[in-house]
PDBML (XML) file of the C-alpha atoms, coordinates in Angstrom:
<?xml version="1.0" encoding="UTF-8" ?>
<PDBx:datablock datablockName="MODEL"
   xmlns:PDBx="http://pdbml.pdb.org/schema/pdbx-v50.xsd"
   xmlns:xsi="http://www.w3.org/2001/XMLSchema-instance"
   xsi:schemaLocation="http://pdbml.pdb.org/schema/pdbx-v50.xsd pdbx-v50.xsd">
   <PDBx:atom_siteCategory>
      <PDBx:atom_site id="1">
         <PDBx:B_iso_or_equiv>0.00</PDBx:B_iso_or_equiv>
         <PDBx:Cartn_x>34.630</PDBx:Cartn_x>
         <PDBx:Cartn_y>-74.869</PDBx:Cartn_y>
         <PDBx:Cartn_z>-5.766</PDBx:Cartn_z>
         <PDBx:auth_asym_id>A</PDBx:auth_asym_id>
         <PDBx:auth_atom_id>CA</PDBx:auth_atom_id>
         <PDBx:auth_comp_id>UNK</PDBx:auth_comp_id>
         <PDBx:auth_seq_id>1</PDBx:auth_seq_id>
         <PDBx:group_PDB>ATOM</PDBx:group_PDB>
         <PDBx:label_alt_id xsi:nil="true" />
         <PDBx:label_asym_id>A</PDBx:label_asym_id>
         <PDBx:label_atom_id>CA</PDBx:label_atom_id>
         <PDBx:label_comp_id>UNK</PDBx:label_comp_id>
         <PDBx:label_entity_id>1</PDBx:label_entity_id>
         <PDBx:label_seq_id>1</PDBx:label_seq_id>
         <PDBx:occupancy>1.00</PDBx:occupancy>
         <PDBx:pdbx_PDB_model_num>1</PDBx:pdbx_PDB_model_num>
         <PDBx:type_symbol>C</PDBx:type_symbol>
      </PDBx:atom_site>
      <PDBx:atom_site id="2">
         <PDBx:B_iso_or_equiv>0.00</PDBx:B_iso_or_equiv>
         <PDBx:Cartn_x>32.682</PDBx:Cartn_x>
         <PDBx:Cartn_y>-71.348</PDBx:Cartn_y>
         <PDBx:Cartn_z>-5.787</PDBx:Cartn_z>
         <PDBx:auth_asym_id>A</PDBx:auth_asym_id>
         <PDBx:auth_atom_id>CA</PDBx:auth_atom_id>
         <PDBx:auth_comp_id>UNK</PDBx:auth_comp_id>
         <PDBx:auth_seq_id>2</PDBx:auth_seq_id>
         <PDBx:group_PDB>ATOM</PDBx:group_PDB>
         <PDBx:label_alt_id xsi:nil="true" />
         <PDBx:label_asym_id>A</PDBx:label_asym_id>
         <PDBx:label_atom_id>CA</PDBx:label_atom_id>
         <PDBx:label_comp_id>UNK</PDBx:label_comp_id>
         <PDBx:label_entity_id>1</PDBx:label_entity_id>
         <PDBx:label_seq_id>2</PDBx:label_seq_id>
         <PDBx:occupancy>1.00</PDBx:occupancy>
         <PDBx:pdbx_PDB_model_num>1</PDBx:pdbx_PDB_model_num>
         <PDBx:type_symbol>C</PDBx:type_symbol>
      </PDBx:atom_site>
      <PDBx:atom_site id="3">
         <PDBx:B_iso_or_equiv>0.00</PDBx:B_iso_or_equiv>
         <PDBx:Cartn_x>35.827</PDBx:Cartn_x>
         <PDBx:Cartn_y>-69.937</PDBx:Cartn_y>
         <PDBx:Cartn_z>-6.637</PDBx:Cartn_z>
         <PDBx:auth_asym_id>A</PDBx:auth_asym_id>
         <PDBx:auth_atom_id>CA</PDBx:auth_atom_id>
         <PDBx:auth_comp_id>UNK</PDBx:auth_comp_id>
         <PDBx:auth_seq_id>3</PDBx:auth_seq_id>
         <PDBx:group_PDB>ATOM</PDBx:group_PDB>
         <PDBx:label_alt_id xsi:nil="true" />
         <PDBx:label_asym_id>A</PDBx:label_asym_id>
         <PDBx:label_atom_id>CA</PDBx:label_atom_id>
         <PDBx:label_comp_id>UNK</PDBx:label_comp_id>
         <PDBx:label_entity_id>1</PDBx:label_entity_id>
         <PDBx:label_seq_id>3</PDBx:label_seq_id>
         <PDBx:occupancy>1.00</PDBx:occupancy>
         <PDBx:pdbx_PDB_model_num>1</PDBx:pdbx_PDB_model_num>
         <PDBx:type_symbol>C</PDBx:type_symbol>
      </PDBx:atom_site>
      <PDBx:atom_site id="4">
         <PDBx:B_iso_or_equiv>0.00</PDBx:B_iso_or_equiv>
         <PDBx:Cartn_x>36.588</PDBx:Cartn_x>
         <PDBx:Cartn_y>-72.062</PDBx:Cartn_y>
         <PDBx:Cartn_z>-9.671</PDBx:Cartn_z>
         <PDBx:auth_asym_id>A</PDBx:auth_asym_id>
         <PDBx:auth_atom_id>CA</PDBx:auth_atom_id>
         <PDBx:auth_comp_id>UNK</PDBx:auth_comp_id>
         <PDBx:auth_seq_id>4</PDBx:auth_seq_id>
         <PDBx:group_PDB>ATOM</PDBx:group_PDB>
         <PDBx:label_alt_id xsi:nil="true" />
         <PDBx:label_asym_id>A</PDBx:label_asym_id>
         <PDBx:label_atom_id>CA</PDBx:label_atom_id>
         <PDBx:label_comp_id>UNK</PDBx:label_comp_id>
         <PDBx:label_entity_id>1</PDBx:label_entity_id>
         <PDBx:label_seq_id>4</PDBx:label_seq_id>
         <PDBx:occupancy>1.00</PDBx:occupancy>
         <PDBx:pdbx_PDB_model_num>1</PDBx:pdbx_PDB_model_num>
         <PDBx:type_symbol>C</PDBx:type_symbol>
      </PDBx:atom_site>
      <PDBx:atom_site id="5">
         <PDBx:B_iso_or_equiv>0.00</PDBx:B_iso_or_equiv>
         <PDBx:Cartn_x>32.853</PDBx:Cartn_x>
         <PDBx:Cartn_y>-72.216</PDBx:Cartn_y>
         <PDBx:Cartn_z>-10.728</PDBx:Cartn_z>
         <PDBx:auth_asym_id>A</PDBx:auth_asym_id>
         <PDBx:auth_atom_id>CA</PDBx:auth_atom_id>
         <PDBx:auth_comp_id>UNK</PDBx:auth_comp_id>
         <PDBx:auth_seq_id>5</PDBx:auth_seq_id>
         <PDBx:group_PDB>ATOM</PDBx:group_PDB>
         <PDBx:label_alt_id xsi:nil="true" />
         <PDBx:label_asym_id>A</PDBx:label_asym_id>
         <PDBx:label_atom_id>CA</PDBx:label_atom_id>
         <PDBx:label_comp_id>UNK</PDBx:label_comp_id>
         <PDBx:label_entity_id>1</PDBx:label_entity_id>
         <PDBx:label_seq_id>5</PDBx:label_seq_id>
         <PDBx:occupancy>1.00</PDBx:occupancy>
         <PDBx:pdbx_PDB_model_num>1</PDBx:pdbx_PDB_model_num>
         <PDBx:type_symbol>C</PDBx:type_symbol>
      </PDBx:atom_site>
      <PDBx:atom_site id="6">
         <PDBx:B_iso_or_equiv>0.00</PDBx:B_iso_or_equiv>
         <PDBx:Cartn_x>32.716</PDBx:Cartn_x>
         <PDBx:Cartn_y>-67.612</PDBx:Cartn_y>
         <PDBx:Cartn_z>-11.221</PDBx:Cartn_z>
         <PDBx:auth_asym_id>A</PDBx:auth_asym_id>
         <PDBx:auth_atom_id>CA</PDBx:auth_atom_id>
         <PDBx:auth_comp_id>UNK</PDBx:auth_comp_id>
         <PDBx:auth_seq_id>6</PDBx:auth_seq_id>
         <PDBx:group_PDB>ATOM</PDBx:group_PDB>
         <PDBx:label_alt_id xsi:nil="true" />
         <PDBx:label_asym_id>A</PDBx:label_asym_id>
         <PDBx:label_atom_id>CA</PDBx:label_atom_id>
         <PDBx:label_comp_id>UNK</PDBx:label_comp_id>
         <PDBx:label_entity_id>1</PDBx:label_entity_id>
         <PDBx:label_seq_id>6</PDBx:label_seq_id>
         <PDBx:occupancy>1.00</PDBx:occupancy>
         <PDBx:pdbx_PDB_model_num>1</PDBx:pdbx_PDB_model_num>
         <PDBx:type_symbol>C</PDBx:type_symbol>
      </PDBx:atom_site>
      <PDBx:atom_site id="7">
         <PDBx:B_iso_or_equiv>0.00</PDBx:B_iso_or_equiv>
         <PDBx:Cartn_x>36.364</PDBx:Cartn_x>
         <PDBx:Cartn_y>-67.677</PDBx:Cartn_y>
         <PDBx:Cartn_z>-12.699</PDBx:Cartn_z>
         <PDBx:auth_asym_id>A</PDBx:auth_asym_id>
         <PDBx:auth_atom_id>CA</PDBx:auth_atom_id>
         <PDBx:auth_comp_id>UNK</PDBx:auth_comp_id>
         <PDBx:auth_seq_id>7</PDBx:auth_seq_id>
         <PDBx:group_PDB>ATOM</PDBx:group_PDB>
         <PDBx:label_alt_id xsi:nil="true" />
         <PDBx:label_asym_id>A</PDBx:label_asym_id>
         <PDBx:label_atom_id>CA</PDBx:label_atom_id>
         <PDBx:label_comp_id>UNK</PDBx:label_comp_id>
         <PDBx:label_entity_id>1</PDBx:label_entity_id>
         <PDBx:label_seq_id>7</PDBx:label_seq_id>
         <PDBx:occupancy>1.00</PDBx:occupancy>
         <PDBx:pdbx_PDB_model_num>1</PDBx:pdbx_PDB_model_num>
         <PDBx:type_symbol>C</PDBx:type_symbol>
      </PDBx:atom_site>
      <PDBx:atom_site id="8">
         <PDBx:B_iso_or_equiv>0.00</PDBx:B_iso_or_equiv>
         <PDBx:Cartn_x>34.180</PDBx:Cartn_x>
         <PDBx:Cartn_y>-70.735</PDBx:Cartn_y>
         <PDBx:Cartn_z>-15.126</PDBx:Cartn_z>
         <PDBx:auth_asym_id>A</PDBx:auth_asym_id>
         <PDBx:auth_atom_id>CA</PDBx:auth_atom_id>
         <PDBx:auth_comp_id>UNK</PDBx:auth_comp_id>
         <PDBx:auth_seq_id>8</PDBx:auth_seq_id>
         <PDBx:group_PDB>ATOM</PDBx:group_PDB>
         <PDBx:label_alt_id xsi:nil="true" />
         <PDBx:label_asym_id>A</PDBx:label_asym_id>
         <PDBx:label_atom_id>CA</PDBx:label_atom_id>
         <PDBx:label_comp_id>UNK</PDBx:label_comp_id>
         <PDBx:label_entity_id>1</PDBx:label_entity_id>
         <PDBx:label_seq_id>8</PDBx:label_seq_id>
         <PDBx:occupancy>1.00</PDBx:occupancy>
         <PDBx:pdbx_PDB_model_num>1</PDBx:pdbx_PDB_model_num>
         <PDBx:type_symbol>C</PDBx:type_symbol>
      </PDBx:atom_site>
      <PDBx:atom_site id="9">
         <PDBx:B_iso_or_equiv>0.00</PDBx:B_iso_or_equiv>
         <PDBx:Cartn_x>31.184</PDBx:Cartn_x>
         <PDBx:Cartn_y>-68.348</PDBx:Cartn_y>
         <PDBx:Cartn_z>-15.395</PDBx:Cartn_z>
         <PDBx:auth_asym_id>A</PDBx:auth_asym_id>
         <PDBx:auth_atom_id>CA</PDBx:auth_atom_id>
         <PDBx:auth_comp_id>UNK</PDBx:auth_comp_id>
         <PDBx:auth_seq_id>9</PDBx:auth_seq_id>
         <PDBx:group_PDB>ATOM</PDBx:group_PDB>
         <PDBx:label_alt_id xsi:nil="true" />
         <PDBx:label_asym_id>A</PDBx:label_asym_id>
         <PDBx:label_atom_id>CA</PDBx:label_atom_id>
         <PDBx:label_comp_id>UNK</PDBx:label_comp_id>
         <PDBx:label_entity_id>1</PDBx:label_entity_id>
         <PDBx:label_seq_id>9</PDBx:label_seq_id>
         <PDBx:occupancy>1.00</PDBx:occupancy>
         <PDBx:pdbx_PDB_model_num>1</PDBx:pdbx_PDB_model_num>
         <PDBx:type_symbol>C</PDBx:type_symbol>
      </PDBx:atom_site>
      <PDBx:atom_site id="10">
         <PDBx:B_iso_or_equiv>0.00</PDBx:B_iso_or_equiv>
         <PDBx:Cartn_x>32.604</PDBx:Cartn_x>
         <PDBx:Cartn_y>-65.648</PDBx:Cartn_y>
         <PDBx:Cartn_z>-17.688</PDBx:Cartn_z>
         <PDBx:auth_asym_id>A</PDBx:auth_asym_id>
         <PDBx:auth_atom_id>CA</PDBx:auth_atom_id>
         <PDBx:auth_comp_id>UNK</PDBx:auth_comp_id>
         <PDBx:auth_seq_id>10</PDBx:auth_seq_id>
         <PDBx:group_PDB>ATOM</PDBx:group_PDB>
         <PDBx:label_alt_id xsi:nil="true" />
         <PDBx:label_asym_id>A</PDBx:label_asym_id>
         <PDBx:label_atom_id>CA</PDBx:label_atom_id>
         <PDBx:label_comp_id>UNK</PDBx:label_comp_id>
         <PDBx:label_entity_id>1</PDBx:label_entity_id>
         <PDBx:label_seq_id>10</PDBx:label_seq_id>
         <PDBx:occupancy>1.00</PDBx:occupancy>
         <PDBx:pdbx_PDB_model_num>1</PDBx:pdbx_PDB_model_num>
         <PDBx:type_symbol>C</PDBx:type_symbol>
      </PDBx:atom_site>
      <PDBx:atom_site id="11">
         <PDBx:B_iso_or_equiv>0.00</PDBx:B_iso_or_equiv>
         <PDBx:Cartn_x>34.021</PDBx:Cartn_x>
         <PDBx:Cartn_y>-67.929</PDBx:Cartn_y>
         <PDBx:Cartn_z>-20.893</PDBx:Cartn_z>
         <PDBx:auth_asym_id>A</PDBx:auth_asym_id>
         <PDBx:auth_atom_id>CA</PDBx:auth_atom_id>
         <PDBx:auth_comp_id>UNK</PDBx:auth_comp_id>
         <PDBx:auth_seq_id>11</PDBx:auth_seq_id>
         <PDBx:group_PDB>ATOM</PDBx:group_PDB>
         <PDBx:label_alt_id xsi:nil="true" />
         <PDBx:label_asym_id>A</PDBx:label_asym_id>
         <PDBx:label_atom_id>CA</PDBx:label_atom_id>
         <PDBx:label_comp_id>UNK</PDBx:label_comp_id>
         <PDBx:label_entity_id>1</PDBx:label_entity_id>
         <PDBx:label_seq_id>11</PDBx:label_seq_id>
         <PDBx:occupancy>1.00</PDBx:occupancy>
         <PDBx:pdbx_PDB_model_num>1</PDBx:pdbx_PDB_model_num>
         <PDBx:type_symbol>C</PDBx:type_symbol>
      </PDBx:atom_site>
      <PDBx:atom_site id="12">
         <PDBx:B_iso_or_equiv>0.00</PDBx:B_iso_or_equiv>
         <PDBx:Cartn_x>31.071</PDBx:Cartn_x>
         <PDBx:Cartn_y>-69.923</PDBx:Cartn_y>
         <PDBx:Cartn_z>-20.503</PDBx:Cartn_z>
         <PDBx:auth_asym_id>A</PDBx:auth_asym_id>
         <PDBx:auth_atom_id>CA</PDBx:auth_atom_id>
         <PDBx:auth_comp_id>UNK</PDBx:auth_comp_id>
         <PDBx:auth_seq_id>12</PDBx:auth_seq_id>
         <PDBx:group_PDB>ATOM</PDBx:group_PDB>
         <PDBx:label_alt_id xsi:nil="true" />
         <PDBx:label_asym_id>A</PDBx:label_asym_id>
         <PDBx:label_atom_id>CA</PDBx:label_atom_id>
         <PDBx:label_comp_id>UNK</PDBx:label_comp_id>
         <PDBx:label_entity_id>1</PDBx:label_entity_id>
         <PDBx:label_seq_id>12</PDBx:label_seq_id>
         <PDBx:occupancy>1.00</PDBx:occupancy>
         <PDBx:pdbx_PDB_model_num>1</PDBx:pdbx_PDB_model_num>
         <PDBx:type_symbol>C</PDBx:type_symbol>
      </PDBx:atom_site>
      <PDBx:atom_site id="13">
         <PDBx:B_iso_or_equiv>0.00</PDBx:B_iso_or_equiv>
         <PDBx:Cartn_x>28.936</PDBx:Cartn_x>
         <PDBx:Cartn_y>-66.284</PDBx:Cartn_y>
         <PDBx:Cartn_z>-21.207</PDBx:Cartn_z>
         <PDBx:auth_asym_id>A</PDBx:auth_asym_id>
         <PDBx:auth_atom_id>CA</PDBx:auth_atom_id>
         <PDBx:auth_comp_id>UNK</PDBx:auth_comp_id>
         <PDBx:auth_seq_id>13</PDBx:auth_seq_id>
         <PDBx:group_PDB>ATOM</PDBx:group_PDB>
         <PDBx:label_alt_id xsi:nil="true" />
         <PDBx:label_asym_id>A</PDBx:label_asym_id>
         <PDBx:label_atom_id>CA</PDBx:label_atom_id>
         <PDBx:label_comp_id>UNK</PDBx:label_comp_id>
         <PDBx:label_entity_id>1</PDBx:label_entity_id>
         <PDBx:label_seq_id>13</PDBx:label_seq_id>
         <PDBx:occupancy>1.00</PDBx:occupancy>
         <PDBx:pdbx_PDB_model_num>1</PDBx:pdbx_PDB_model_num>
         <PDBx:type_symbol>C</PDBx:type_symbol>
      </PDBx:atom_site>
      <PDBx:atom_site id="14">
         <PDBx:B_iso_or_equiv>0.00</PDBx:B_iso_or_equiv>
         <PDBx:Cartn_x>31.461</PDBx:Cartn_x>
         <PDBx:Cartn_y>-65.282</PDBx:Cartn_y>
         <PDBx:Cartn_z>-23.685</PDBx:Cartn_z>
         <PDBx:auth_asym_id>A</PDBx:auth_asym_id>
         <PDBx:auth_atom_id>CA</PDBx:auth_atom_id>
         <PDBx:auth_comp_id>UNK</PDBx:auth_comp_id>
         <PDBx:auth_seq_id>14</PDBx:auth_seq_id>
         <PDBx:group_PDB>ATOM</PDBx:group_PDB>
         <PDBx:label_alt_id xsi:nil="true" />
         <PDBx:label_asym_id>A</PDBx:label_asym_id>
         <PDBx:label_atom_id>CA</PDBx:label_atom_id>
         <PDBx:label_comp_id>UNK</PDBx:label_comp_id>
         <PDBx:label_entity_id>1</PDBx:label_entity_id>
         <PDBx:label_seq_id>14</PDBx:label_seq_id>
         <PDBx:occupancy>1.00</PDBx:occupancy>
         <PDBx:pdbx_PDB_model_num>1</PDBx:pdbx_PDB_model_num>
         <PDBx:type_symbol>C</PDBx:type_symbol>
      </PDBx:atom_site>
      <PDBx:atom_site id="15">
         <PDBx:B_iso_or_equiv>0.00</PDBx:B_iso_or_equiv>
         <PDBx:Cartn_x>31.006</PDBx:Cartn_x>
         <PDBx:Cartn_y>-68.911</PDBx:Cartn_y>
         <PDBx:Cartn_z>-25.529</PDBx:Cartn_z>
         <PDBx:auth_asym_id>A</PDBx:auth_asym_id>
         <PDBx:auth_atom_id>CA</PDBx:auth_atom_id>
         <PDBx:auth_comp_id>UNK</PDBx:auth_comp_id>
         <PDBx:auth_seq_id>15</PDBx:auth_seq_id>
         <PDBx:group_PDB>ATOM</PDBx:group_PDB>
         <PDBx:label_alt_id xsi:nil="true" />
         <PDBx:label_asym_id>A</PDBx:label_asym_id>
         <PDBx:label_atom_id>CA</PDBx:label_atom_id>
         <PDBx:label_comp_id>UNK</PDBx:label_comp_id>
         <PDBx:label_entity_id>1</PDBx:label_entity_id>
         <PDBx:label_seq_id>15</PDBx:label_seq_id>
         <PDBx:occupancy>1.00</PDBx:occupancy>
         <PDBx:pdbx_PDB_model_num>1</PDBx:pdbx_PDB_model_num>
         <PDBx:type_symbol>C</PDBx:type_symbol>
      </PDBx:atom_site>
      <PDBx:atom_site id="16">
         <PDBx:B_iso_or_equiv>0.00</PDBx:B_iso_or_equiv>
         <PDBx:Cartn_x>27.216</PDBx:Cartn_x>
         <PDBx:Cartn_y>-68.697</PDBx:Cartn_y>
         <PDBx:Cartn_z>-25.606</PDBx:Cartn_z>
         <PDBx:auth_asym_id>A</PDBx:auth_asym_id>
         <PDBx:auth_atom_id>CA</PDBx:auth_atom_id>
         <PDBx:auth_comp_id>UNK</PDBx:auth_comp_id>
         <PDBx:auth_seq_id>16</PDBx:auth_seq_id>
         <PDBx:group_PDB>ATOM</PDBx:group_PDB>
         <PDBx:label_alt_id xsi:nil="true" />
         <PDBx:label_asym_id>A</PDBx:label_asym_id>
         <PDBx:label_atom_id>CA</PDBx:label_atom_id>
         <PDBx:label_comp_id>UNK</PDBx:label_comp_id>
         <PDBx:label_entity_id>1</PDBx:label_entity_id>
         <PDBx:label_seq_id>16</PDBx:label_seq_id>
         <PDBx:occupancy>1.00</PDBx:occupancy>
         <PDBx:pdbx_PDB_model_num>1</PDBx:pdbx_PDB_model_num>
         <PDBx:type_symbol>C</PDBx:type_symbol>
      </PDBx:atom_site>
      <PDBx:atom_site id="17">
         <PDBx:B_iso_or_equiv>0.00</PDBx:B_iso_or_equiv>
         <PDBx:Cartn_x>26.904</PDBx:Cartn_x>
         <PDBx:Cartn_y>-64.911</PDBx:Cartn_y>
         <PDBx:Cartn_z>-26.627</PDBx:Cartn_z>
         <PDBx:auth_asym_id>A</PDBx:auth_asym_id>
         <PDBx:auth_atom_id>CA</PDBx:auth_atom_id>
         <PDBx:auth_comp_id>UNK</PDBx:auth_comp_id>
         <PDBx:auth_seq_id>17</PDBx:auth_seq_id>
         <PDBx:group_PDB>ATOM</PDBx:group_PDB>
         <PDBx:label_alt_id xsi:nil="true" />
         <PDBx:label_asym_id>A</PDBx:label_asym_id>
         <PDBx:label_atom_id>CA</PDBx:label_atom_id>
         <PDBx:label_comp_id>UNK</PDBx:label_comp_id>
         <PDBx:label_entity_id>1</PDBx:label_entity_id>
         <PDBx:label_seq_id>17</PDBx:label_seq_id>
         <PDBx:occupancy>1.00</PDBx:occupancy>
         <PDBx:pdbx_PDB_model_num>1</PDBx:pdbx_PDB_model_num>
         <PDBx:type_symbol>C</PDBx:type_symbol>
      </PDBx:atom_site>
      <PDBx:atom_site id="18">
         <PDBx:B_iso_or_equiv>0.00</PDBx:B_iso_or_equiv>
         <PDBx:Cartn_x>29.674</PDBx:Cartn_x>
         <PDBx:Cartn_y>-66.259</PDBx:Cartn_y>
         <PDBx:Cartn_z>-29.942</PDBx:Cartn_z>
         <PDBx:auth_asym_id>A</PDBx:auth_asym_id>
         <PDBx:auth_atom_id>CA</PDBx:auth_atom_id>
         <PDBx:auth_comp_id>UNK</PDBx:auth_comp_id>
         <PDBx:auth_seq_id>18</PDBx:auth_seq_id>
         <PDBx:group_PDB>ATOM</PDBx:group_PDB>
         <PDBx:label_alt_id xsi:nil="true" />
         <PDBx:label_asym_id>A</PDBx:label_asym_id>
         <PDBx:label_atom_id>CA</PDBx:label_atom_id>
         <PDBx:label_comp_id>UNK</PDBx:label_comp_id>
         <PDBx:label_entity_id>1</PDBx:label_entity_id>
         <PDBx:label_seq_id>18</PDBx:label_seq_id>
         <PDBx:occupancy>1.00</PDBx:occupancy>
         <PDBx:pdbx_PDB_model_num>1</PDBx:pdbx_PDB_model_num>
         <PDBx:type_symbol>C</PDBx:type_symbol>
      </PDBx:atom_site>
      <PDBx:atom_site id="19">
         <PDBx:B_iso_or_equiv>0.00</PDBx:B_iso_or_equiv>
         <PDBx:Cartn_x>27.354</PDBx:Cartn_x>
         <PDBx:Cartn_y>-69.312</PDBx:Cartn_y>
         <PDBx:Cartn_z>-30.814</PDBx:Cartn_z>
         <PDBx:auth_asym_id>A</PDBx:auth_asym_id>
         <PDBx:auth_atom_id>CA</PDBx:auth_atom_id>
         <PDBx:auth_comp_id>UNK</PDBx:auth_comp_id>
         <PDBx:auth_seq_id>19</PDBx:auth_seq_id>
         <PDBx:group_PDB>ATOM</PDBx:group_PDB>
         <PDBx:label_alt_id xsi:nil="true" />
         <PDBx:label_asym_id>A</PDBx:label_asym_id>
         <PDBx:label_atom_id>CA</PDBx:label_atom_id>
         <PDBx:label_comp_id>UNK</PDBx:label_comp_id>
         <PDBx:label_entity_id>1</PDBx:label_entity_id>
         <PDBx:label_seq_id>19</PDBx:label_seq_id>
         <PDBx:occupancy>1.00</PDBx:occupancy>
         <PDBx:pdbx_PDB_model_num>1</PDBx:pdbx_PDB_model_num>
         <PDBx:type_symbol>C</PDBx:type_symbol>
      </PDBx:atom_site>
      <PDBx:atom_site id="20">
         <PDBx:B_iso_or_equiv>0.00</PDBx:B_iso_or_equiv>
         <PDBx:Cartn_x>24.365</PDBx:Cartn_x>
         <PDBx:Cartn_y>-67.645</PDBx:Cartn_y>
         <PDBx:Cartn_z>-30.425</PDBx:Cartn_z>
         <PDBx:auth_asym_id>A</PDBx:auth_asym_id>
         <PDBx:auth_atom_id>CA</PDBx:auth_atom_id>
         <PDBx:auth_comp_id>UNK</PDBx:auth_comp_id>
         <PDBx:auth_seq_id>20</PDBx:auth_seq_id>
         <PDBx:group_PDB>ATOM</PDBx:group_PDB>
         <PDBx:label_alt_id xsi:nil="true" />
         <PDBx:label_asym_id>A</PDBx:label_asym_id>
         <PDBx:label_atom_id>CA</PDBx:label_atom_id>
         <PDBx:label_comp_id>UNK</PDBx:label_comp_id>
         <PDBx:label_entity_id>1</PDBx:label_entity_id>
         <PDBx:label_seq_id>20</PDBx:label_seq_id>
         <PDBx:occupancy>1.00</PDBx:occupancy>
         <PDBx:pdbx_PDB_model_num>1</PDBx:pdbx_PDB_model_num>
         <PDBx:type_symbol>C</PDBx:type_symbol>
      </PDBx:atom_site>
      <PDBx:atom_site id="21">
         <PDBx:B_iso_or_equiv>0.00</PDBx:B_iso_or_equiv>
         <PDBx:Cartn_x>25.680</PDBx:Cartn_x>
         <PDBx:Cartn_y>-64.605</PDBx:Cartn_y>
         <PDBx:Cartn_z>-32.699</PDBx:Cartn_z>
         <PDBx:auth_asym_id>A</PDBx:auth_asym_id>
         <PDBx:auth_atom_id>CA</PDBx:auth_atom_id>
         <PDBx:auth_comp_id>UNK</PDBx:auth_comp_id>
         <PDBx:auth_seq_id>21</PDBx:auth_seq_id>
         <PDBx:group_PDB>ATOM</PDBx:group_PDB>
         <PDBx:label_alt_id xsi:nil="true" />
         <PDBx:label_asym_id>A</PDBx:label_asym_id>
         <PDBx:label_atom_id>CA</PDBx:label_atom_id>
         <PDBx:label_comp_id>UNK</PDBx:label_comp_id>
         <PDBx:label_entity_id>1</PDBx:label_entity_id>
         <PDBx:label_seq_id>21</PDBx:label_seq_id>
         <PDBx:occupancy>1.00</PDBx:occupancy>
         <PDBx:pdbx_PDB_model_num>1</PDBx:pdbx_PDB_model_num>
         <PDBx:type_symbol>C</PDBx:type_symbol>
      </PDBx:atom_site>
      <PDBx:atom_site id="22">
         <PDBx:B_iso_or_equiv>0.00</PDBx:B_iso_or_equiv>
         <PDBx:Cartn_x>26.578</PDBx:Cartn_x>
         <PDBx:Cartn_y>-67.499</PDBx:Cartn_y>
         <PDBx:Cartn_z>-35.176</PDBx:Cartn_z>
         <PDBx:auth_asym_id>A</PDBx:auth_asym_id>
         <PDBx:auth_atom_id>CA</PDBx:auth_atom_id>
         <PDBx:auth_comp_id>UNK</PDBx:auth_comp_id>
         <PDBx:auth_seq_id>22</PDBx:auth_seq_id>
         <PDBx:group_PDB>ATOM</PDBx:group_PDB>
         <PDBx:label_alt_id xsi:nil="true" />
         <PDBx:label_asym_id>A</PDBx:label_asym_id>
         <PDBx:label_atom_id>CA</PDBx:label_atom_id>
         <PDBx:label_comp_id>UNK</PDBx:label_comp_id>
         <PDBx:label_entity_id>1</PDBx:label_entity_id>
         <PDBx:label_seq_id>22</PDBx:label_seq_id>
         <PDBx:occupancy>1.00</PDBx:occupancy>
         <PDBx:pdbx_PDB_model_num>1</PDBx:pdbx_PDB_model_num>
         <PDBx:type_symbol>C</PDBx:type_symbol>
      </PDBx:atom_site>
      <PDBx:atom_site id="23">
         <PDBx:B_iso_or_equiv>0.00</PDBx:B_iso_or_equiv>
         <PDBx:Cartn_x>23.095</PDBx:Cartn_x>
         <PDBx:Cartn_y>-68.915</PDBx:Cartn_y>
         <PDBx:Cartn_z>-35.543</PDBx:Cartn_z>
         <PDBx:auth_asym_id>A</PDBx:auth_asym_id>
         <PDBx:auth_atom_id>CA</PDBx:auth_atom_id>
         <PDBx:auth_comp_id>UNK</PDBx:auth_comp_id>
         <PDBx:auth_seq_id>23</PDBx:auth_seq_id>
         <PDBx:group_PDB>ATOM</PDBx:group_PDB>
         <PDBx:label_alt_id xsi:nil="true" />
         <PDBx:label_asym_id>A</PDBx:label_asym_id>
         <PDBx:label_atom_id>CA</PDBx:label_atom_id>
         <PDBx:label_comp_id>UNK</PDBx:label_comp_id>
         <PDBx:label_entity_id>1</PDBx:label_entity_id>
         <PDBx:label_seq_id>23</PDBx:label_seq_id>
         <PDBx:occupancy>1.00</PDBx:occupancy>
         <PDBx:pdbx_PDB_model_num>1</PDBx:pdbx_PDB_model_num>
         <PDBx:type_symbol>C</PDBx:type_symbol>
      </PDBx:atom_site>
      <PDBx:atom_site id="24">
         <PDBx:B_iso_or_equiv>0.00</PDBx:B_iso_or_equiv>
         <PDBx:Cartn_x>22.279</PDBx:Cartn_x>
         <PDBx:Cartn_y>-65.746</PDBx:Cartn_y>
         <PDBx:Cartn_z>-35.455</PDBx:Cartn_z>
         <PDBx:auth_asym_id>A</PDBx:auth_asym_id>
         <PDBx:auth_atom_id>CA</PDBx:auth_atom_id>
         <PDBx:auth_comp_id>UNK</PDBx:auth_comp_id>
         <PDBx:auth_seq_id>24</PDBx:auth_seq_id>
         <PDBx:group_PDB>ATOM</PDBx:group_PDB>
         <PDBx:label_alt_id xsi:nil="true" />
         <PDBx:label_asym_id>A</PDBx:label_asym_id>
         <PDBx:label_atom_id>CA</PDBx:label_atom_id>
         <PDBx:label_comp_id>UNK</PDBx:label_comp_id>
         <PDBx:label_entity_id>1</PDBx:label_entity_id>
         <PDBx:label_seq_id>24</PDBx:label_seq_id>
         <PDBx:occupancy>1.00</PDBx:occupancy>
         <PDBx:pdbx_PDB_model_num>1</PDBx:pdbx_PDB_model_num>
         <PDBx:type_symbol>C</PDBx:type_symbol>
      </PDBx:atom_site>
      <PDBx:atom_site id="25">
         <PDBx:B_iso_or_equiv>0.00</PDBx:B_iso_or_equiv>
         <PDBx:Cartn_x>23.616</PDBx:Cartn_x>
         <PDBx:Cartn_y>-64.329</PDBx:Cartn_y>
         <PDBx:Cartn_z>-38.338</PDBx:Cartn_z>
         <PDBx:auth_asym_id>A</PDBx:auth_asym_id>
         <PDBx:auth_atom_id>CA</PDBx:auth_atom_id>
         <PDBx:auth_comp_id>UNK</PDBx:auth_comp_id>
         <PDBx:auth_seq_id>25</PDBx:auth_seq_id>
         <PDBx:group_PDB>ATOM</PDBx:group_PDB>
         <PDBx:label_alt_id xsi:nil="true" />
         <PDBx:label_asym_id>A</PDBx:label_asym_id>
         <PDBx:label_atom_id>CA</PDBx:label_atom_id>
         <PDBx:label_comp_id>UNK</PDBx:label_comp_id>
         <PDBx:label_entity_id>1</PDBx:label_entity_id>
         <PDBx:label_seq_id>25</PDBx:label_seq_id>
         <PDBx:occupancy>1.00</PDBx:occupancy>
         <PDBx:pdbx_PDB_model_num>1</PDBx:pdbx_PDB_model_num>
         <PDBx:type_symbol>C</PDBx:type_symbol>
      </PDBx:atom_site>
   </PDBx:atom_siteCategory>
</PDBx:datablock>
């Protein structure tokens, strides 16, 4: 479960930092 929730981590970072870019801007 540890395992599957850091390989989870990164798109989830990567999906934030894009929506937040498109309120953003």
């Amino acid at each position: 479960w540890n395992r599957t929730l850091w390989q989870a981590a990164a798109p989830c970072v990567a999906v934030m930092l894009l929506l937040g870019a498109w309120t953003r801007f």
